[in-house]
C-alpha atoms as a PDB file:
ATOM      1  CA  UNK A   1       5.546  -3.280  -4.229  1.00  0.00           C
ATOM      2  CA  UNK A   2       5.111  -6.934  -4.968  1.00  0.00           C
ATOM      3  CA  UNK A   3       6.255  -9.640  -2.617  1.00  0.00           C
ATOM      4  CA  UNK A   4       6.127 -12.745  -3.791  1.00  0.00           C
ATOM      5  CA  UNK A   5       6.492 -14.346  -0.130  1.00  0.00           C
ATOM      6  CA  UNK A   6       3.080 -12.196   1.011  1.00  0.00           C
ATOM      7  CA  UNK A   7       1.555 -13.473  -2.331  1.00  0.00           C
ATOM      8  CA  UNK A   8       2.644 -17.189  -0.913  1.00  0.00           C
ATOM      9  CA  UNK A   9       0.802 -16.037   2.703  1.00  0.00           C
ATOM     10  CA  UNK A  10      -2.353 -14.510   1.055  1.00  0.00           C
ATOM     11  CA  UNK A  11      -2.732 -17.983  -1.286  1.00  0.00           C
ATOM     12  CA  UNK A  12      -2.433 -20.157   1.996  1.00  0.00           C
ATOM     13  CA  UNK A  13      -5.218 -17.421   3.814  1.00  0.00           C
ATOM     14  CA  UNK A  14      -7.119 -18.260   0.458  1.00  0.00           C
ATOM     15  CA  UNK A  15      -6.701 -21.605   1.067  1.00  0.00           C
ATOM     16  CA  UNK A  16      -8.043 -21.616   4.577  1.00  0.00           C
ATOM     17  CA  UNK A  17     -11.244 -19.729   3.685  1.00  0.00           C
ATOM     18  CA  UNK A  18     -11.948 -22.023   0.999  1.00  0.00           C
ATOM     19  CA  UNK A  19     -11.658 -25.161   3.758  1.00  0.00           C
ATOM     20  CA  UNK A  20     -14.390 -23.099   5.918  1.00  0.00           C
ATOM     21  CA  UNK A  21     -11.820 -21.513   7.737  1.00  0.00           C
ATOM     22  CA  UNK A  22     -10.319 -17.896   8.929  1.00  0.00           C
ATOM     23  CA  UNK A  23      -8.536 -16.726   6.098  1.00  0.00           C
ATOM     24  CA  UNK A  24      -4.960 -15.992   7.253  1.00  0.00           C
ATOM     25  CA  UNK A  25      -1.892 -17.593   5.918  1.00  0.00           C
ATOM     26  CA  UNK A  26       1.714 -17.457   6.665  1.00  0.00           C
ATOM     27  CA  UNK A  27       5.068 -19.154   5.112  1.00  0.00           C
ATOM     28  CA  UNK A  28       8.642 -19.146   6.712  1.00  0.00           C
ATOM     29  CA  UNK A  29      11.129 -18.412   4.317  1.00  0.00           C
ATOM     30  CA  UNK A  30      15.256 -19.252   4.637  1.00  0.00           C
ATOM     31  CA  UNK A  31      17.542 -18.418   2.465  1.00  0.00           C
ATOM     32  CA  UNK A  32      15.285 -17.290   0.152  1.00  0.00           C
ATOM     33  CA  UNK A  33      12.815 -20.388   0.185  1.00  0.00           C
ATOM     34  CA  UNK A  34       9.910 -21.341   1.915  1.00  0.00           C
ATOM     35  CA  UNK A  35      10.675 -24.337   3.525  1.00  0.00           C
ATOM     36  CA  UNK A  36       7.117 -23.806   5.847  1.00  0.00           C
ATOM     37  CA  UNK A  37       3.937 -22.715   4.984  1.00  0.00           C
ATOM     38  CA  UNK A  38       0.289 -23.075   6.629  1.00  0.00           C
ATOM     39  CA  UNK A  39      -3.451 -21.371   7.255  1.00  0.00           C
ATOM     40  CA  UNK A  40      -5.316 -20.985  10.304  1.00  0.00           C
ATOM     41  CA  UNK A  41      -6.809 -24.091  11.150  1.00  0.00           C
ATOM     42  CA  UNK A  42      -8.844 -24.049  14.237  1.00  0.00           C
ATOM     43  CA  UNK A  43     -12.513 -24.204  12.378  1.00  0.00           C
ATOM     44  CA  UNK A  44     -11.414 -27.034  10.062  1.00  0.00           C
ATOM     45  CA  UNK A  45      -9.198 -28.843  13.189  1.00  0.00           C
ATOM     46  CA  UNK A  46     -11.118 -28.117  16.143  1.00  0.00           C
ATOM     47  CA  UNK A  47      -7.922 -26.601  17.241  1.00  0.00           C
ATOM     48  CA  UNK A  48      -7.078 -24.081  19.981  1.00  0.00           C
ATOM     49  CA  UNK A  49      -3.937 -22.990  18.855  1.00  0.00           C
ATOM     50  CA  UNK A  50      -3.769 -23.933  15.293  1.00  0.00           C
ATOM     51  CA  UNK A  51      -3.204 -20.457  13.726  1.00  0.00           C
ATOM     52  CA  UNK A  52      -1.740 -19.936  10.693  1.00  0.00           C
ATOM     53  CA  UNK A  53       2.260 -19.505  12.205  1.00  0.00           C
ATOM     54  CA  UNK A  54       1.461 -22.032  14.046  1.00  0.00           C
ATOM     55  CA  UNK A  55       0.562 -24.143  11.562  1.00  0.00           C
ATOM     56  CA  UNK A  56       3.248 -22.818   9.522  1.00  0.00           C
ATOM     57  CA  UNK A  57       6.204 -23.419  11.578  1.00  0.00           C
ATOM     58  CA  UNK A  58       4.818 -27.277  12.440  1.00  0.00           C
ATOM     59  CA  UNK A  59       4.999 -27.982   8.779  1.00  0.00           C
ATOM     60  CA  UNK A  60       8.638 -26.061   8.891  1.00  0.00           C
ATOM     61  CA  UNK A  61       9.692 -29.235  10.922  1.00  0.00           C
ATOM     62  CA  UNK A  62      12.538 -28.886  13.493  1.00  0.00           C
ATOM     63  CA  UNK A  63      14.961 -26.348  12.421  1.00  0.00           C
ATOM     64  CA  UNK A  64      18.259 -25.439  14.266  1.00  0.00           C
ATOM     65  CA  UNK A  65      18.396 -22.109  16.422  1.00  0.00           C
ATOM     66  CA  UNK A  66      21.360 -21.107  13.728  1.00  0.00           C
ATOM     67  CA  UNK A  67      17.935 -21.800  10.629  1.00  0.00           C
ATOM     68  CA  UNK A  68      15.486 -19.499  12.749  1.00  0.00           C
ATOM     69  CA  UNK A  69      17.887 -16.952  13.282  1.00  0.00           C
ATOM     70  CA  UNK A  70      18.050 -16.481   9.698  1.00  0.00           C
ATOM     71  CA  UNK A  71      14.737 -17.115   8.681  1.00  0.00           C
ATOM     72  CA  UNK A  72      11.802 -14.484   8.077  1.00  0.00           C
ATOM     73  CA  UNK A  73       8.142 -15.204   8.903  1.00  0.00           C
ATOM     74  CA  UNK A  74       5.380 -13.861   6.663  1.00  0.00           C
ATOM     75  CA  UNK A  75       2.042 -13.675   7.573  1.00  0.00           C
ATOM     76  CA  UNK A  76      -1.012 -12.210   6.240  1.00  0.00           C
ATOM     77  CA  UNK A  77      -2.379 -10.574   9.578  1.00  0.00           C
ATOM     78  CA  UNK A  78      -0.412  -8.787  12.328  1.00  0.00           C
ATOM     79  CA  UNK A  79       0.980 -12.297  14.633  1.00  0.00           C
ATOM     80  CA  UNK A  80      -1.328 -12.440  17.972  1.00  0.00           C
ATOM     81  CA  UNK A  81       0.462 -12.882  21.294  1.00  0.00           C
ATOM     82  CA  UNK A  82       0.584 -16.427  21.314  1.00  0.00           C
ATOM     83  CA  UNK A  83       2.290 -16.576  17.944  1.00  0.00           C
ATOM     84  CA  UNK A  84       4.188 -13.852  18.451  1.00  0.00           C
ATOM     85  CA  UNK A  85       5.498 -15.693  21.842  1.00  0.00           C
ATOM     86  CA  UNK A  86       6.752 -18.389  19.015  1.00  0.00           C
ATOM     87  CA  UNK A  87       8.511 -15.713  17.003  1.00  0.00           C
ATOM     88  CA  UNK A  88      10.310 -14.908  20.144  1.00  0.00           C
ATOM     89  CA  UNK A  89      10.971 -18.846  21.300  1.00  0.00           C
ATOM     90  CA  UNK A  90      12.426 -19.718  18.337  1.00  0.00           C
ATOM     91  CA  UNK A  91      14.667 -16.477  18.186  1.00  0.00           C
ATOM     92  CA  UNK A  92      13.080 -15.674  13.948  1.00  0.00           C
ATOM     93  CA  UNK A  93      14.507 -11.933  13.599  1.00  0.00           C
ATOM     94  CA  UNK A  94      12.209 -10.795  10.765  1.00  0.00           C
ATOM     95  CA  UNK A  95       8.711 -10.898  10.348  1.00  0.00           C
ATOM     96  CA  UNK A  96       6.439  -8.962   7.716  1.00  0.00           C
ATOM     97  CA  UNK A  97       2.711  -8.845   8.334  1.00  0.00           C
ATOM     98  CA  UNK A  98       0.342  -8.129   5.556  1.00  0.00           C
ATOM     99  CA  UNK A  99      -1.652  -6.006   7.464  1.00  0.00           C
ATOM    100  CA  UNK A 100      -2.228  -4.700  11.220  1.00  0.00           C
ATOM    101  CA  UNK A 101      -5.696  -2.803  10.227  1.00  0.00           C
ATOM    102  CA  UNK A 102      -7.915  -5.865  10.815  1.00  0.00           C
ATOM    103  CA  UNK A 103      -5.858  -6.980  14.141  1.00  0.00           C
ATOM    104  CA  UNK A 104      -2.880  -6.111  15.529  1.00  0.00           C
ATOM    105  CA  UNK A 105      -1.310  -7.920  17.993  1.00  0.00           C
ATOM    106  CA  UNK A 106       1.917  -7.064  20.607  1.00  0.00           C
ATOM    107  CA  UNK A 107       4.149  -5.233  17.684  1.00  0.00           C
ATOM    108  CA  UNK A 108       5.892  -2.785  19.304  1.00  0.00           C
ATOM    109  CA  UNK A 109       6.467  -5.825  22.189  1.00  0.00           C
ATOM    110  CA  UNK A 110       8.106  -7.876  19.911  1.00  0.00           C
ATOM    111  CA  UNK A 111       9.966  -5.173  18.635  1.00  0.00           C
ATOM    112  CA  UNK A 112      11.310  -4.446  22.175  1.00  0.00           C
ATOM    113  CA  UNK A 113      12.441  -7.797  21.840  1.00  0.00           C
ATOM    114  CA  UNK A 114      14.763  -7.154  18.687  1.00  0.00           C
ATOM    115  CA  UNK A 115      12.573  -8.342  16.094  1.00  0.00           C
ATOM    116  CA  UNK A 116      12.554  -6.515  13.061  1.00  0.00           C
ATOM    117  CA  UNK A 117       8.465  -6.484  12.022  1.00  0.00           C
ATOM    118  CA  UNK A 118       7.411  -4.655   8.939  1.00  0.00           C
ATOM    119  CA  UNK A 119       3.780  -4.051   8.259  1.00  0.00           C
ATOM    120  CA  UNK A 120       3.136  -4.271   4.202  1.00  0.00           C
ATOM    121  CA  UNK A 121      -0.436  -2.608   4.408  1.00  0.00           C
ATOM    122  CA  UNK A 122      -1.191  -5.037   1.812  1.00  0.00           C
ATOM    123  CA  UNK A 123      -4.717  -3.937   0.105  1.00  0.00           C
ATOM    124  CA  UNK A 124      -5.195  -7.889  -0.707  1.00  0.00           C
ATOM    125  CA  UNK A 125      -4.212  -9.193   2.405  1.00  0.00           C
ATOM    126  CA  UNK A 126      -6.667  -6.104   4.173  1.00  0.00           C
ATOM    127  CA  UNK A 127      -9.836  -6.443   2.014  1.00  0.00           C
ATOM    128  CA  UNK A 128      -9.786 -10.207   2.618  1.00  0.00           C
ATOM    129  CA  UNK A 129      -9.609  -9.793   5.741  1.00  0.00           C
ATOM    130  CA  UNK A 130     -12.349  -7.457   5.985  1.00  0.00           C
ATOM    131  CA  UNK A 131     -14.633  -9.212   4.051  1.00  0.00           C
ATOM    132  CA  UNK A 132     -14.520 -12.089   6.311  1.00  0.00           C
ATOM    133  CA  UNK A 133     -15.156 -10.334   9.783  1.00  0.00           C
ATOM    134  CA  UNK A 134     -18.214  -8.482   7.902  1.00  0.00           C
ATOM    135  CA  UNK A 135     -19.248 -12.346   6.819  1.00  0.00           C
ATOM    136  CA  UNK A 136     -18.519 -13.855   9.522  1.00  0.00           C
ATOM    137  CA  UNK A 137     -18.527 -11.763  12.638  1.00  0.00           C
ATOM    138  CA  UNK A 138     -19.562 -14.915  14.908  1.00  0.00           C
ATOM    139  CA  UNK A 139     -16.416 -16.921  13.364  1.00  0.00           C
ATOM    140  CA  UNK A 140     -13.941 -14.000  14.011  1.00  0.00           C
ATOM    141  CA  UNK A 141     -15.096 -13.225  17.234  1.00  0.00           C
ATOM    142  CA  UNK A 142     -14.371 -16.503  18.328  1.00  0.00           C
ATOM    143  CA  UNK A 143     -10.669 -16.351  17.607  1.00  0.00           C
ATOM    144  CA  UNK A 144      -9.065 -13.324  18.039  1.00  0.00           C
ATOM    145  CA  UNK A 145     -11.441 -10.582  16.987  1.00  0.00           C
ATOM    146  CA  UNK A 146     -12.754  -9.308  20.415  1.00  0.00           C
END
């Protein structure tokens, strides 16, 4: 099934590996918009922390608790514990990850926590992935892959 949000996610992941980064890519949708999108970051930044939600909800701006609560996070990879700490702080209720193969971070954790997370098994979102970590095993290492 196609989902034209997860298409959004995988161009910004395309995006970031084209900048010499980790391909991942997320966009925060409300109301049926994106009004946030963003790639991971941390190669082309020098960033700790720059992942691609995170980099997605700084370019969301500041949104009222009432905005996240109705707003649904897309990401290409399964959200890692810091940006799935995020998901919980800002109280967003839905997420959908492209794929959990490649990583998967605290799901059934943030489930516990009332978030609704979907996993689209996406075969773009999975063989991008996995072309990268075979690539760049050094790169992915560094970030999240160990």
């Amino acid at each position: 099934m196609h989902d034209p949000f997860l298409e959004e996610a995988l161009r910004e992941a395309r995006a970031g590996l084209a900048e010499g980064g980790i391909p991942i890519g997320s966009v925060l949708v409300l109301d049926g918009e994106v009004i946030g999108r963003g790639h991971n970051r941390r190669v082309q930044r020098q960033s700790a922390v720059l992942h691609a939600e995170m980099d997605c909800l700084e370019h969301a701006g500041r949104l009222s608790a009432a905005e996240y609560g109705r707003a649904t996070l897309y990401s290409t990879l399964s959200p890692c514990d810091m940006c799935s700490g995020a998901i919980l702080l800002y109280g967003i209720p839905r997420v959908v990850a492209g794929e959990d193969r490649t990583f998967r971070g605290p799901q059934e954790y943030v489930r516990s926590r009332g978030v609704e997370l979907a996993v689209a098994d996406d075969p773009a979102c999975i063989a991008l992935m996995e072309a990268f970590v075979e690539e760049h095993p050094e790169l992915w290492n560094e970030d999240i892959g160990c």
